[in-house]
Protein backbone atom coordinates (compact mmCIF):
# COMPACT_ATOMS: atom_id res chain seq x y z
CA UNK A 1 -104.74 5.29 113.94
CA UNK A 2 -101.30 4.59 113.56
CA UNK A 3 -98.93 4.94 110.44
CA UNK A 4 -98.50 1.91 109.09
CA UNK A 5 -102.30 1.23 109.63
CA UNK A 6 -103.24 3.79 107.23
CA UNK A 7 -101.19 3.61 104.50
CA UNK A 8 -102.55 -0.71 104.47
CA UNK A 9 -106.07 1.30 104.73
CA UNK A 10 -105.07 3.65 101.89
CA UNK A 11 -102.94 0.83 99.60
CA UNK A 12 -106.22 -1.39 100.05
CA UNK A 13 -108.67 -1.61 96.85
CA UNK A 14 -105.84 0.53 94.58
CA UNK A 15 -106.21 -0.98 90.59
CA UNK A 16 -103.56 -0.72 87.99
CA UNK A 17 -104.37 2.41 85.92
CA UNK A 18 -104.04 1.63 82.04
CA UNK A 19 -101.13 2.95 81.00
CA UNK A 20 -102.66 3.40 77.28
CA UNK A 21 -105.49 5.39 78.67
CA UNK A 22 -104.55 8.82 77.47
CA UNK A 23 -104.20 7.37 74.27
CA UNK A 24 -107.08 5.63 73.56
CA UNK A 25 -108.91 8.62 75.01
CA UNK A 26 -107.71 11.24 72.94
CA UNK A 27 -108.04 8.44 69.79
CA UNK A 28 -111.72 8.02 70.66
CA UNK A 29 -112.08 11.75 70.88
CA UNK A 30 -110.47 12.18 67.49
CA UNK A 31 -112.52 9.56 65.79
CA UNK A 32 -115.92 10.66 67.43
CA UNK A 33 -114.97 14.02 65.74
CA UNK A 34 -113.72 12.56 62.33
CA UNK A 35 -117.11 11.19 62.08
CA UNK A 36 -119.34 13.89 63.38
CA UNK A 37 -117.21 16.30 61.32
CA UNK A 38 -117.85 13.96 58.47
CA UNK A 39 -121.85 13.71 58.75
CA UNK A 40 -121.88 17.41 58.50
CA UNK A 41 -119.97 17.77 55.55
CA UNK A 42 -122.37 15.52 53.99
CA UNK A 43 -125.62 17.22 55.49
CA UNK A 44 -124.23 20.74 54.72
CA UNK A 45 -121.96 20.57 51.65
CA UNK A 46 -121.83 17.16 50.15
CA UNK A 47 -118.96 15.75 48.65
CA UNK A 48 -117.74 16.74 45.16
CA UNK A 49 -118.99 14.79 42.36
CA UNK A 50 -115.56 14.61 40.51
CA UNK A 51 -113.89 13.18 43.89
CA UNK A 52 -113.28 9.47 41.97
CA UNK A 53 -111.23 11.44 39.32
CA UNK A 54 -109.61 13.58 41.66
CA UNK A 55 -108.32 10.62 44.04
CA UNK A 56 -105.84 10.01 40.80
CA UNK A 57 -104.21 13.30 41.09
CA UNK A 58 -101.24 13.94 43.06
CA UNK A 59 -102.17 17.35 43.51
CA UNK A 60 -104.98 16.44 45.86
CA UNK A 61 -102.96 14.66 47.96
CA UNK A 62 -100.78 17.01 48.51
CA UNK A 63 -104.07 19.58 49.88
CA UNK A 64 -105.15 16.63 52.30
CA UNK A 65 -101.36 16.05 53.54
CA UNK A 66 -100.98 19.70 54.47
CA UNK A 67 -103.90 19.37 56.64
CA UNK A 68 -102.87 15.88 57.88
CA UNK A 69 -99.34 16.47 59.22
CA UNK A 70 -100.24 19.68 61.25
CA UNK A 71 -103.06 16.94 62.22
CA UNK A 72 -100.54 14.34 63.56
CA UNK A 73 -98.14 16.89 65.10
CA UNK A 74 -100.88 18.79 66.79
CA UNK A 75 -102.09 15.32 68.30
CA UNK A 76 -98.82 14.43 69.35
CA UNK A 77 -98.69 17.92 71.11
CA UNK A 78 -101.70 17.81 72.80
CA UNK A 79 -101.13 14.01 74.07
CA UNK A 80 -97.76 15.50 75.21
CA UNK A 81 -100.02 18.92 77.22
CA UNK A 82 -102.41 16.02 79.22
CA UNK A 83 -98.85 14.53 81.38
CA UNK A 84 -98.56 16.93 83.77
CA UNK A 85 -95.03 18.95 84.18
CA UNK A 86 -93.81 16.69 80.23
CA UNK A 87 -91.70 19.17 78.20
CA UNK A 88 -92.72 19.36 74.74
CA UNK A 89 -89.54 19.45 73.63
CA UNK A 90 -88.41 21.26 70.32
CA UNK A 91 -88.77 19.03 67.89
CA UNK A 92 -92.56 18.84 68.03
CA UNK A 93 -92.78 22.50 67.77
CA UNK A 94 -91.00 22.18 64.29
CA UNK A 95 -92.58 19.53 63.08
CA UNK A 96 -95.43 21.46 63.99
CA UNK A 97 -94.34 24.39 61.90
CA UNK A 98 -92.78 22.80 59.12
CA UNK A 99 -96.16 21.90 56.97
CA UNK A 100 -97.38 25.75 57.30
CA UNK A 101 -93.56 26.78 56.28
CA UNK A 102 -93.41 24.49 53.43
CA UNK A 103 -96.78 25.42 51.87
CA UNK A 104 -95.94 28.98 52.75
CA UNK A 105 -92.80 28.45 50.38
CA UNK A 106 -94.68 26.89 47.95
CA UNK A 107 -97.36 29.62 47.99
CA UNK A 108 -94.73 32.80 47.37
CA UNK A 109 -92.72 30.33 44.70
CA UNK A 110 -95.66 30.27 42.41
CA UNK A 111 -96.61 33.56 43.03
CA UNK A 112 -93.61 34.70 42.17
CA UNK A 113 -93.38 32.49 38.98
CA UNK A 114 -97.69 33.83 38.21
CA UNK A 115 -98.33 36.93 36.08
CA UNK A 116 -99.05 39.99 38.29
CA UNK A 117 -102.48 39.80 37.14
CA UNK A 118 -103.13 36.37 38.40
CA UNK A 119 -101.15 36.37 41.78
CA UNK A 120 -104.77 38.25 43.55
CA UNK A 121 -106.86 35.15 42.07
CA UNK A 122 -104.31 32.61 43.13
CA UNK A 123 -104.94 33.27 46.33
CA UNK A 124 -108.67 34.38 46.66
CA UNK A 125 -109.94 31.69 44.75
CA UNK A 126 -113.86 31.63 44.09
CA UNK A 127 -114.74 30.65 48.07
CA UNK A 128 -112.49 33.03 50.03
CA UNK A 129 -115.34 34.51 51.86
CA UNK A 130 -116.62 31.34 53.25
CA UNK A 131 -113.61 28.96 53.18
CA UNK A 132 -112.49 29.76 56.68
CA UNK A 133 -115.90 30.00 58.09
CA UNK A 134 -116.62 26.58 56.82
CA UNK A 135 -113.43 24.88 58.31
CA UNK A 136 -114.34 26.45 61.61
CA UNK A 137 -117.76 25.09 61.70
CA UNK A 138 -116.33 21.49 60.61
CA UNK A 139 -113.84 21.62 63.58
CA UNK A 140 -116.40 21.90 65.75
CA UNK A 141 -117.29 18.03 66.40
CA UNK A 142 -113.42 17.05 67.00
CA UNK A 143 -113.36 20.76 69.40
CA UNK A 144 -116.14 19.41 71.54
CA UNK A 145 -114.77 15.86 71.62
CA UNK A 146 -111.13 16.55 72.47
CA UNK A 147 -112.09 18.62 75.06
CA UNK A 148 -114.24 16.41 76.83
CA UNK A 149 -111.32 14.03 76.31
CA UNK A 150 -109.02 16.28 77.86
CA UNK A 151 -111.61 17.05 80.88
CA UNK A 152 -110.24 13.28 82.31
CA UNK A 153 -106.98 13.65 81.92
CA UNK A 154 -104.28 16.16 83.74
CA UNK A 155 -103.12 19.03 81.99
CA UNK A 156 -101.34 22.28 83.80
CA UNK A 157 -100.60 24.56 80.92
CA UNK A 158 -104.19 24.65 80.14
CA UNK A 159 -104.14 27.67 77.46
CA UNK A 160 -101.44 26.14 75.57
CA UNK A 161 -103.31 22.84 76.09
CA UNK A 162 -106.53 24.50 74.94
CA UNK A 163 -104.84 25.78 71.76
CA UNK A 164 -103.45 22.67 70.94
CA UNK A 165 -106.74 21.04 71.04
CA UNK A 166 -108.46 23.81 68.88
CA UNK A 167 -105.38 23.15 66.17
CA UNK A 168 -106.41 19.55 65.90
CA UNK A 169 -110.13 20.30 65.69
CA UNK A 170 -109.07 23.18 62.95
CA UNK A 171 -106.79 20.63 61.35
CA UNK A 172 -109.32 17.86 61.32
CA UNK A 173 -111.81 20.58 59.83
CA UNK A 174 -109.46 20.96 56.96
CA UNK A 175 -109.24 17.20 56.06
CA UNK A 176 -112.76 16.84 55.85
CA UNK A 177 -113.46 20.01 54.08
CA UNK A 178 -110.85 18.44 51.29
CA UNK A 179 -113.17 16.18 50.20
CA UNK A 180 -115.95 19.36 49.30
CA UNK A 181 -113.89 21.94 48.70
CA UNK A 182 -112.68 22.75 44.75
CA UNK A 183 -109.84 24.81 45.42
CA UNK A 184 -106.52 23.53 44.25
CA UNK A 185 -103.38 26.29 44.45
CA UNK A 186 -101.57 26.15 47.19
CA UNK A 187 -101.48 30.09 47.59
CA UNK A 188 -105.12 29.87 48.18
CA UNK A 189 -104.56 26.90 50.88
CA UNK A 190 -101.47 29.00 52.60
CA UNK A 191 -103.78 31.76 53.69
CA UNK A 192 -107.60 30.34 53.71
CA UNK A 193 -107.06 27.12 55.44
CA UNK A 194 -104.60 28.37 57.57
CA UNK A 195 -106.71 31.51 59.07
CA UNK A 196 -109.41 28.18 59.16
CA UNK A 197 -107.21 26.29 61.46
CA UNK A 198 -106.23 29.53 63.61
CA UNK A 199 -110.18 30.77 64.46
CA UNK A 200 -110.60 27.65 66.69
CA UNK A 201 -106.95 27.33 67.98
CA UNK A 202 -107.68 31.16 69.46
CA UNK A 203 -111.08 30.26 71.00
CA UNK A 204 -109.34 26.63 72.59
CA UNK A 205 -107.02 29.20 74.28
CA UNK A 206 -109.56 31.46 75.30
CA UNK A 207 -111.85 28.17 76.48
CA UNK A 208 -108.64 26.07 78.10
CA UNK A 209 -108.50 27.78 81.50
CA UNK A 210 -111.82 27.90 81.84
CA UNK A 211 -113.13 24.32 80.56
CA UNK A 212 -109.32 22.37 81.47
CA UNK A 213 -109.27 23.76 85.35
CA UNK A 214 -109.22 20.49 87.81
């Protein structure tokens, strides 16, 4: 066969690829976590009784926006991972710090400002034993489902790319658990929810060259 004969051969029957499929992929994986994440909150937990009341108080926003901007950077990471040889460039990895920096602040600034004999309670809380576990098992829906997500596209760093998709399950775990959990100091959310959002981020970079290999 010559050449020219089979590169027509080759060329013949090719189809535009969508250039917003990694996109909608890793959307679809996000929302079929949000929800499954979501149904077990409400089979396991439930959601706090008080939540109308607590909707009008700035300090609860503030506990889900931790959550959702290491969320949204994390995302924007792991999209970034699934384009083989893309640079992630610095600026996503401090946008990706700067929520856990800020509440970290935060969390020594009112410790500091907290009698000695509170700063221990501040940050223990009344669900320290179980906080972290709990995040971790709500991340699991969104762990599953980005990496199943991430199975059709074309990542190369696949630890990194594994522990960016275990920081988005973790974070996602976090929002959800907002809406159950009755902790409100930020010292408490500094070191429980973070340690919450770390447990899966180590196992997606234990799991990514195994389950990401193509």
């Amino acid at each position: 066969m010559k050449t020219p004969d089979l590169v027509s051969m080759l060329a013949t029957g090719t189809t535009r690829s969508d250039p917003d499929l990694l996109g909608k992929r890793l959307g679809l994986a996000l929302l079929i976590g949000l929800i499954g994440a979501s149904a077990l909150l409400v089979a396991a937990y439930g959601i706090r009784s008080d939540m109308p009341e607590l909707l009008a108080t700035p300090l609860f926003w503030i506990k889900v926006s931790f959550p959702l901007a290491i969320l949204m950077s994390a995302q924007g990471v792991t999209a970034r991972l699934a384009r083989p040889g893309a640079l992630l460039g610095l600026q996503r990895l401090i946008l990706l710090a700067l929520p856990v920096l800020a509440i970290w602040l935060a969390s020594i600034g009112f410790l500091l400002l907290a009698p000695p004999s509170l700063r221990l309670a501040l940050v223990l809380g009344s669900t320290w034993q179980v906080c972290s576990l709990n995040i971790a098992l709500l991340s699991l829906p969104t762990f599953f489902s980005m990496f199943w997500a991430m199975r059709g596209l074309a990542p190369t760093r696949l630890m990194l790319t594994g522990a960016s998709i275990g920081l988005v399950a973790g974070a996602q775990g976090v929002v959800v658990y907002t809406l159950y959990c009755t902790e409100m100091t930020v010292s408490f959310w500094g070191v429980w929810y973070v340690i919450g959002m770390l447990a899966p981020t180590a196992v997606g970079a234990l799991l990514g060259p195994r389950l990401l290999r193509w």
